[in-house]
Protein backbone atom coordinates (compact mmCIF):
# COMPACT_ATOMS: atom_id res chain seq x y z
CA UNK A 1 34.81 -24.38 -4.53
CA UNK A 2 32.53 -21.77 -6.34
CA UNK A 3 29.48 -20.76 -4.18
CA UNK A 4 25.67 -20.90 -5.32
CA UNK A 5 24.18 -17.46 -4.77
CA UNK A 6 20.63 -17.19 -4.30
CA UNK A 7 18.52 -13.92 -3.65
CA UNK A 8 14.78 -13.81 -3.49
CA UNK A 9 13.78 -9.92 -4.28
CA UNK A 10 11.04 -8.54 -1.35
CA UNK A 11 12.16 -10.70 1.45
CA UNK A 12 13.93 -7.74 3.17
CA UNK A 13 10.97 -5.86 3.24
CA UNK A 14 8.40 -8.55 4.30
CA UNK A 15 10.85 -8.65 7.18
CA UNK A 16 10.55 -5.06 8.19
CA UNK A 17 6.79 -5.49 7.76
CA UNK A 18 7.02 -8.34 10.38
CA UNK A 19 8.76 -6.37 12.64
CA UNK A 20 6.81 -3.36 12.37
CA UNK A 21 3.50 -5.53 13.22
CA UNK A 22 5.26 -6.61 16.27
CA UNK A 23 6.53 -3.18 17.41
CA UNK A 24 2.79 -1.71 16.83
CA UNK A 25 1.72 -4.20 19.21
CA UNK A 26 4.32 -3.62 21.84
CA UNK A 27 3.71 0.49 21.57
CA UNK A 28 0.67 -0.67 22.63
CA UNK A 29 1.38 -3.16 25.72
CA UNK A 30 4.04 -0.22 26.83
CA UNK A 31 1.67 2.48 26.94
CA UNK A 32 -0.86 0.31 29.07
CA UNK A 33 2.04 -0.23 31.27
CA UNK A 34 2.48 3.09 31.77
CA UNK A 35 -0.85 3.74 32.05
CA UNK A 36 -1.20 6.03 29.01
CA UNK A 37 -4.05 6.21 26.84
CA UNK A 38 -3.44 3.19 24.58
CA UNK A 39 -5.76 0.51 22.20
CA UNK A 40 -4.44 -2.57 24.29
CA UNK A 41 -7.06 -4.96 24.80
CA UNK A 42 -9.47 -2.99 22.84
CA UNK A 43 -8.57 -3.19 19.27
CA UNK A 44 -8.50 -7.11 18.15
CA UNK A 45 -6.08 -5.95 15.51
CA UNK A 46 -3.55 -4.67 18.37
CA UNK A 47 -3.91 -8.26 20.03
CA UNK A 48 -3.13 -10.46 17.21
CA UNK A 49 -0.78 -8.30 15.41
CA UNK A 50 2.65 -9.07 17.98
CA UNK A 51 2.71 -12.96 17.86
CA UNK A 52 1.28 -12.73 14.04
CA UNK A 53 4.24 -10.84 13.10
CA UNK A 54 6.50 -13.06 14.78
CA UNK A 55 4.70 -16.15 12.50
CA UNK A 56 5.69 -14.37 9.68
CA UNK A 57 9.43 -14.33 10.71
CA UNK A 58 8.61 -17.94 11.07
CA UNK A 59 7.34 -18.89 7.92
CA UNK A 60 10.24 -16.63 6.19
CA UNK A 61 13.10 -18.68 8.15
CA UNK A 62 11.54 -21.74 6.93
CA UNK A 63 11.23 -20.94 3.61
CA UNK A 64 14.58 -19.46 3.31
CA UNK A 65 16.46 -21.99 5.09
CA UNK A 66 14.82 -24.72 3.35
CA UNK A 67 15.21 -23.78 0.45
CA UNK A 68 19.20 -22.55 0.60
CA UNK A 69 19.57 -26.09 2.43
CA UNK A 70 17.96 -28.20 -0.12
CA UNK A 71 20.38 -25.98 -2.89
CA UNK A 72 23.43 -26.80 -1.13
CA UNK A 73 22.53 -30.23 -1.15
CA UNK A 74 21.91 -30.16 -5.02
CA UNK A 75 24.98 -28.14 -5.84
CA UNK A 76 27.67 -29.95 -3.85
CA UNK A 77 25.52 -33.51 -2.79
CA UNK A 78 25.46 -32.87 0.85
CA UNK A 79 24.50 -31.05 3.39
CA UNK A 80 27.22 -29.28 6.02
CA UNK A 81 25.53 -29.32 9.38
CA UNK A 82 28.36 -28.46 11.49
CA UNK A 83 28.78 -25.51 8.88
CA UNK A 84 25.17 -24.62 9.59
CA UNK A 85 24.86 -24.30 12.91
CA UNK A 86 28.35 -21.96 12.83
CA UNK A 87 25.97 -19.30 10.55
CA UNK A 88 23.42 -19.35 12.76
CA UNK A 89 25.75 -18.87 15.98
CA UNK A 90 27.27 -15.59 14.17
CA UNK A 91 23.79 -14.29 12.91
CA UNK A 92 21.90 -14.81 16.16
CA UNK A 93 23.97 -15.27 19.11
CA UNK A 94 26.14 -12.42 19.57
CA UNK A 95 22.95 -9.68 19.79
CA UNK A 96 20.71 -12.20 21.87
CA UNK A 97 23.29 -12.35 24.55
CA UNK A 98 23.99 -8.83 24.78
CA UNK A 99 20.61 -8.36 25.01
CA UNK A 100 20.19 -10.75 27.98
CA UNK A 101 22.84 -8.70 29.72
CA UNK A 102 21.62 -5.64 29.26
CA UNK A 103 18.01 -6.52 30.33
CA UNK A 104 19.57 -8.57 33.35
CA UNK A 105 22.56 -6.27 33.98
CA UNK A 106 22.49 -2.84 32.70
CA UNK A 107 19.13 -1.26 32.00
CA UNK A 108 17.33 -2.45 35.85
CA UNK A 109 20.05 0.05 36.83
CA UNK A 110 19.25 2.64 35.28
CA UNK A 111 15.88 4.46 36.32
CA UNK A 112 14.23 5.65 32.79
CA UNK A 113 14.59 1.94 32.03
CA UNK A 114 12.26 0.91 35.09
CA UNK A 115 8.75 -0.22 33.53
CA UNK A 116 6.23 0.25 36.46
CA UNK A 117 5.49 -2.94 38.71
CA UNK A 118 8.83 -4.69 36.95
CA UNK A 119 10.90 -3.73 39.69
CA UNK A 120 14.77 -5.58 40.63
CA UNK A 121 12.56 -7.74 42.81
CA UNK A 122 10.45 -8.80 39.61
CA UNK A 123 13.42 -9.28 37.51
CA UNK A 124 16.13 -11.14 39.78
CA UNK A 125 13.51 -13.54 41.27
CA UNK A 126 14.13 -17.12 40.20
CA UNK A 127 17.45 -14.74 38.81
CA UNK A 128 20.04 -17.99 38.50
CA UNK A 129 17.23 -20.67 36.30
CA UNK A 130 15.67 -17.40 33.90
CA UNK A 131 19.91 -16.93 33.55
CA UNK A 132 20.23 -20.80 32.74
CA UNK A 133 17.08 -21.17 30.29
CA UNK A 134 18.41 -18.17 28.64
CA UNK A 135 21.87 -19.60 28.36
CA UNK A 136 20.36 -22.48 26.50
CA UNK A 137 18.07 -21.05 24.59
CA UNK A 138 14.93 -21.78 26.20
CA UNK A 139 13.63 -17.75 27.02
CA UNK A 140 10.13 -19.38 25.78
CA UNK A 141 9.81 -21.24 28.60
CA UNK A 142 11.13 -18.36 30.71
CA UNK A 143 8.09 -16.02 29.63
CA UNK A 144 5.68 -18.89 30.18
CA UNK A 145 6.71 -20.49 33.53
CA UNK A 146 8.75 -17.65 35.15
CA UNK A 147 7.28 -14.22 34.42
CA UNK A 148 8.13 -11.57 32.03
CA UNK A 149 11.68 -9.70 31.94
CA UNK A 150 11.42 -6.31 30.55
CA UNK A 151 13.62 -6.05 27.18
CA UNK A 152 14.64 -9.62 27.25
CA UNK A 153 10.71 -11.07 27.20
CA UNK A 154 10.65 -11.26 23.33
CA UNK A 155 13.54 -13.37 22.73
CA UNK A 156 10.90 -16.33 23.46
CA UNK A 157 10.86 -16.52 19.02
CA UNK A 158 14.83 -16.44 19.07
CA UNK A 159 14.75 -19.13 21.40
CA UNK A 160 11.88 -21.36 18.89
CA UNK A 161 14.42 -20.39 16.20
CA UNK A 162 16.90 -21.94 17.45
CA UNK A 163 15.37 -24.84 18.66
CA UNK A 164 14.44 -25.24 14.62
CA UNK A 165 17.95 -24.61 13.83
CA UNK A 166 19.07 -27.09 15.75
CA UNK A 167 17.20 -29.79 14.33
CA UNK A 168 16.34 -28.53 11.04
CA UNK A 169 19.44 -29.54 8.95
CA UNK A 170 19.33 -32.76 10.35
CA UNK A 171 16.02 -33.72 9.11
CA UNK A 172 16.50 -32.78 6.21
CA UNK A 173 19.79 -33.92 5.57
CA UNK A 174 18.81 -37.51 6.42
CA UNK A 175 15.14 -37.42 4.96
CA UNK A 176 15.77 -37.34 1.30
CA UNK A 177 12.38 -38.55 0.37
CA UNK A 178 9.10 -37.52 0.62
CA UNK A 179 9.77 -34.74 1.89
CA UNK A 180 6.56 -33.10 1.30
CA UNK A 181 4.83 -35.75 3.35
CA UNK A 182 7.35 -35.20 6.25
CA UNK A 183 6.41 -31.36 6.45
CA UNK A 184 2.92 -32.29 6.64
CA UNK A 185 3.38 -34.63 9.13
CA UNK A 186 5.21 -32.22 11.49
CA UNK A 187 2.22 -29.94 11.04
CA UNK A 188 -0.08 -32.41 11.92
CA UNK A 189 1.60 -33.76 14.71
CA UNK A 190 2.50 -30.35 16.19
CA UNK A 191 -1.19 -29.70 16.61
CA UNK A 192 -1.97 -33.47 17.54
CA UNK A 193 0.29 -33.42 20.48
CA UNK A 194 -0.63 -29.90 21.25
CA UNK A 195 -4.52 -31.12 21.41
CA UNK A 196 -3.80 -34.00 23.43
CA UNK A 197 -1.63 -31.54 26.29
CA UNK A 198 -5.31 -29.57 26.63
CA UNK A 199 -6.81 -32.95 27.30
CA UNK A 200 -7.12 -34.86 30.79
CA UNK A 201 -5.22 -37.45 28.60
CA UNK A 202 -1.76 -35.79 29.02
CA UNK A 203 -2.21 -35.92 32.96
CA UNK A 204 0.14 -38.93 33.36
CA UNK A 205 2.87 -36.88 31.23
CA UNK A 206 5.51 -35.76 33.85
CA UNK A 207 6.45 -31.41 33.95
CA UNK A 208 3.01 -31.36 31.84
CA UNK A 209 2.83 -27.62 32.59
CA UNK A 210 6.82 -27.35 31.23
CA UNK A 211 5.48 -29.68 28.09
CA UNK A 212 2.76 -27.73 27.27
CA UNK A 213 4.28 -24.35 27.87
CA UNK A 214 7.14 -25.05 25.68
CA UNK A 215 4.71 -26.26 23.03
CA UNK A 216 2.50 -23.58 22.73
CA UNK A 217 5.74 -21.36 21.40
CA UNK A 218 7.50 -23.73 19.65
CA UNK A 219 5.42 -23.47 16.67
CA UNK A 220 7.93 -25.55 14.27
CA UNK A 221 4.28 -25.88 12.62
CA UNK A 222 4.52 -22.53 10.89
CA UNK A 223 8.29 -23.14 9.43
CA UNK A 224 6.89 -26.77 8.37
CA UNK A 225 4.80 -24.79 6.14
CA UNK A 226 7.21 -22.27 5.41
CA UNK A 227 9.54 -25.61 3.90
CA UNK A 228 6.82 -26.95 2.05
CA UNK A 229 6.92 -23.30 -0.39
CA UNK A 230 10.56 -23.50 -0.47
CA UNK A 231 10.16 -27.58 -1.61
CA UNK A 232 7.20 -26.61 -3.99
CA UNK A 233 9.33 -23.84 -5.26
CA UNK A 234 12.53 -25.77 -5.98
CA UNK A 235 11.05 -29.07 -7.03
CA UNK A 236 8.88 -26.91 -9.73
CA UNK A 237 5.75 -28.69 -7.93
CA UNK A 238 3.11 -29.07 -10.11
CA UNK A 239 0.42 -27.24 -7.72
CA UNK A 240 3.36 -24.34 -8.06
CA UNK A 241 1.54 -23.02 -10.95
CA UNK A 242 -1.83 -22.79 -8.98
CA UNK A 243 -0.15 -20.85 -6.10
CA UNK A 244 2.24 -18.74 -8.23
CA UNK A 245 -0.14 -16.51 -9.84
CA UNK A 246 -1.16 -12.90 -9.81
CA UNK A 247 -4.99 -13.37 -8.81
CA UNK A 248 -4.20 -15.57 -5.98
CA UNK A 249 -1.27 -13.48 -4.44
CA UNK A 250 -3.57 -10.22 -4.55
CA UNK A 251 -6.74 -11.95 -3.01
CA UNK A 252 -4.29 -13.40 -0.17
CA UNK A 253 -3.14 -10.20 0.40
CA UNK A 254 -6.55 -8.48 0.68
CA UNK A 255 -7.72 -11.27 2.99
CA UNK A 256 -4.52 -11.08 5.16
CA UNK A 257 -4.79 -7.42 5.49
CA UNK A 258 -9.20 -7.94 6.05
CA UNK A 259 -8.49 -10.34 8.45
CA UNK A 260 -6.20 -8.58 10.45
CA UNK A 261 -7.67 -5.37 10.60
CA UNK A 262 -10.90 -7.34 12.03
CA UNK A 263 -8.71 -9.21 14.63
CA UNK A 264 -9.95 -12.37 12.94
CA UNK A 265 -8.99 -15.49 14.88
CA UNK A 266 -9.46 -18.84 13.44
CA UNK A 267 -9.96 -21.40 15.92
CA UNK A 268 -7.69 -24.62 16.51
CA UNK A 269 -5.49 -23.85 13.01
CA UNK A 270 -5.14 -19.78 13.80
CA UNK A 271 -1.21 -19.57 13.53
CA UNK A 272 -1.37 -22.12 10.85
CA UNK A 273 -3.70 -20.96 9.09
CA UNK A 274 -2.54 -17.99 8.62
CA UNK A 275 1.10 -18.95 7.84
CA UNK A 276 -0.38 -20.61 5.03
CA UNK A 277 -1.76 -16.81 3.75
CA UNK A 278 1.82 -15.93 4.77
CA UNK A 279 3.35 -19.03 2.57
CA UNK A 280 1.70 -17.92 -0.62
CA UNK A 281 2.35 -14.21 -0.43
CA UNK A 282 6.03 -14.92 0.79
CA UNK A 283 6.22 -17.53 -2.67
CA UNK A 284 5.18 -15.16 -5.24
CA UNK A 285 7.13 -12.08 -3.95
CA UNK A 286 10.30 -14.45 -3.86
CA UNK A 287 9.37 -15.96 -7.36
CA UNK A 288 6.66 -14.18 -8.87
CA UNK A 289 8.42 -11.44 -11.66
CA UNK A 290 4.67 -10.55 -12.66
CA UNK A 291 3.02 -9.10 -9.66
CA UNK A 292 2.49 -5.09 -9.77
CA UNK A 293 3.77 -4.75 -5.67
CA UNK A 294 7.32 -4.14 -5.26
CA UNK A 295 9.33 -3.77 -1.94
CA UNK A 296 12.74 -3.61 -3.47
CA UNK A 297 13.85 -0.21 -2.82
CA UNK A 298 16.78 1.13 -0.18
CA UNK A 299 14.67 2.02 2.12
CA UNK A 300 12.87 -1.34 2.87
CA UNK A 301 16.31 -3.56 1.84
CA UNK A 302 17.74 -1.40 4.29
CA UNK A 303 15.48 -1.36 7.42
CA UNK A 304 15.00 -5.62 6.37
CA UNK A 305 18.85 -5.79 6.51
CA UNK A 306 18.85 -4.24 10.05
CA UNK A 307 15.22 -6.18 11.10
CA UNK A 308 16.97 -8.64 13.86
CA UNK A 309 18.20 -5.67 15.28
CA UNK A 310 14.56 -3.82 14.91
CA UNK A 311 13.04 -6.61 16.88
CA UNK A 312 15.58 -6.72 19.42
CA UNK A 313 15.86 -3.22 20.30
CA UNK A 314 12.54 -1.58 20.07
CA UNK A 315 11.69 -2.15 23.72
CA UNK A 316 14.72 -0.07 24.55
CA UNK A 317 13.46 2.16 21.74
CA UNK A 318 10.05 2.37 22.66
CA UNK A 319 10.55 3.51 26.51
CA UNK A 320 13.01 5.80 25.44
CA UNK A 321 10.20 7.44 22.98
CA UNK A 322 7.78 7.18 26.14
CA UNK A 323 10.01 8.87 28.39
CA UNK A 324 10.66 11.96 26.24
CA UNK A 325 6.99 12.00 25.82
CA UNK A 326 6.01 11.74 29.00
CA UNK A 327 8.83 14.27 30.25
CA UNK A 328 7.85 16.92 27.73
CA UNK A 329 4.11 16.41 28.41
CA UNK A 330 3.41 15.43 24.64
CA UNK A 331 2.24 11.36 25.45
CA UNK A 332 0.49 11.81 22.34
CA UNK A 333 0.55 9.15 19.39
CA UNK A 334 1.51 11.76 17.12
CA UNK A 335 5.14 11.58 19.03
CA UNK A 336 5.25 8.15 20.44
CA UNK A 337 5.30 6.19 17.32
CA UNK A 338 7.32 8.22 15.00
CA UNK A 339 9.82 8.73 17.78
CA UNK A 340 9.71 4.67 18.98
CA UNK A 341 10.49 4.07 15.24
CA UNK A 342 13.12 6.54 15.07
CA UNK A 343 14.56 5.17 17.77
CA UNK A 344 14.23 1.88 17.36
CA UNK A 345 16.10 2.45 13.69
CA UNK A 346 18.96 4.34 15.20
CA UNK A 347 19.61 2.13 17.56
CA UNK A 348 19.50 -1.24 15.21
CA UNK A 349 21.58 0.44 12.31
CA UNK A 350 24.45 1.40 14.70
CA UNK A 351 24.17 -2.15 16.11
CA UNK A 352 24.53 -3.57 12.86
CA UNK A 353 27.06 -1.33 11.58
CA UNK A 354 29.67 -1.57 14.57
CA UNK A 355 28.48 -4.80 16.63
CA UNK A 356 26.64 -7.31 14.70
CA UNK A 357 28.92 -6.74 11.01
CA UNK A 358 31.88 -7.60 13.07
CA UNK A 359 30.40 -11.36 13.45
CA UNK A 360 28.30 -11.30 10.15
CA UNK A 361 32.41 -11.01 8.09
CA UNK A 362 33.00 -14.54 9.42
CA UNK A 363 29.48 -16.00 8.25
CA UNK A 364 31.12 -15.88 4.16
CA UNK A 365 33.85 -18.82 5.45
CA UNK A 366 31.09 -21.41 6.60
CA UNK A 367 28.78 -20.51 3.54
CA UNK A 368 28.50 -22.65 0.48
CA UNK A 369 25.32 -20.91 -0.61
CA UNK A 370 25.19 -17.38 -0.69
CA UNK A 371 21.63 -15.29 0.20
CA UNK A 372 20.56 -12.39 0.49
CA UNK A 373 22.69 -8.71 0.45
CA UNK A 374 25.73 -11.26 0.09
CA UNK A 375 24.19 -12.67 -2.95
């Protein structure tokens, strides 16, 4: 069977923006920590910059996996679920388990790695159900109902990934129609039963605290409107033409960039609201051969190849960069960043080069559509 091969130029590099928003905002949240002159909680920017990079991974998985699902139904009239979920085990499991050990296991061992007031005690209390929600890929509800674990914390998004993963494939394999309509309803039922869970309505709901923790990260909202690009995009919509266009794609990059550097927040629709900004510029760098802006060079496919890794390792990175600071009396910005970025890369291009790669070899035998580097 020949495989399709799809690759969408600028993706890698919209990823390593995503992660570098996040990692600016964690610099951030580290140096309050350790009580070093930092921005957190002053600069709006800082505070909205973390979970809106994380949106952005968001609306990329759903456009991506949308899209390569909806191809490999075209090209070979169905759609391999079981095949599915093996890709995602080999892409995603293998680093967020070793991070869970080492943030369980390794690093509250070792004193450099000990953030101030996040102690053993901190860590190991509750130690066997955070073990169990991480196990089943539910770290989102860790953060929210049990407390944050230092350089395992952020895996919350994996977790919301994979709950999509899991039912993603299936909805779509077994919704054939209107599927345009079905993305919209998601959205608008995401945020309907969100509203109702801040209302004295939900009170009879049983574990309402679990319920509405759980929803406020699950955000399947933002890859609902990641999907409806990728549909727009592959059934040639006819509102394509509207969204796929030079003016439009610069103005919603000026606002993104306005709004962010403002700290904007838009009330009630704020994550969705801006994944639809996200949507658009994510459509027309995938699709768009006119626009002037480029991120398809080795530097950015590179550091977007490596970008799971980025986002997984830059807490390790960024107390390593704090430490030398701190130890060589230079807590300065002028060393932290560079040196958490530095860091950070080192550490996720060896990872991908002698850890991840070994499981990534195997993802080639369950692929019928090919995306990406391996396009």
């Amino acid at each position: 069977m020949e495989k399709q091969k799809i690759y969408f130029p600028n993706l890698n590099g919209l990823r390593f923006i995503a992660a570098f928003l996040v990692i600016i905002h964690h610099i951030e949240q580290f140096k309050s920590i350790y009580s070093i002159e930092n921005y957190w909680g002053e600069i709006p920017f800082i505070g909205i910059i973390g979970k809106l990079g994380v949106v952005l991974f968001f609306v990329l998985s759903g456009f991506l996996i949308t899209y390569l699902l909806l191809t490999e139904e075209h090209s070979f009239k169905k759609i391999s679920i079981l095949k599915f979920y093996v890709r995602r085990m080999l892409r995603i499991w293998p680093l967020y388990f070793l991070i869970i050990i080492l943030a369980f296991f390794v690093l509250p061992n070792i004193s450099i790695f000990t953030l101030p007031g996040y102690g053993k005690d901190v860590i190991y209390s509750n130690l066997f159900l955070k073990l169990f929600l991480y196990a089943i890929f539910f770290p989102n509800l860790v953060l929210s109902l049990l407390g944050i674990v230092p350089y395992a914390s952020h895996t919350w998004s994996i977790g919301t990934e994979e709950q999509y993963y899991l039912v993603w494939p299936i909805i779509l394999k077994y919704f054939k129609k209107y599927r345009m309509i079905l993305m919209l309803f998601i959205i608008f039922s995401y945020l309907a039963f969100g509203k109702m869970l801040s209302t004295h309505y939900s009170d009879i709901l049983p574990y309402k605290n679990v319920i509405k923790a759980f929803w406020s990260s699950f955000n399947i909202d933002c890859m609902a409107i990641g999907g409806i690009f990728a549909i727009m995009l592959f059934q040639k919509n006819k509102f394509l033409k509207l969204i796929q266009n030079n003016t439009v794609f610069y103005l919603t990059i000026t606002l993104v960039i306005f709004l962010m550097l403002k700290g904007i927040y838009i009330p009630y629709i704020h994550y969705e609201f801006y994944s639809v900004l996200f949507g658009i510029i994510i459509l027309n760098f995938a699709s768009n051969d006119k626009i002037k802006i480029s991120l398809e060079n080795r530097l950015f496919n590179y550091l977007g190849n490596i970008s799971y890794g980025l986002y997984m390792y830059h807490p390790i990175g960024i107390v390593l960069a704090l430490a030398i600071s701190i130890s060589i009396g230079l807590a300065t910005n002028w060393l932290i960043y560079p040196l958490s970025f530095t860091l950070t890369i080192i550490i996720a291009g060896l990872s991908y080069k002698y850890f991840e790669s070994f499981f990534l070899k195997f993802k080639d035998k369950f692929s019928i559509v090919l995306s990406g580097n391996r396009a």
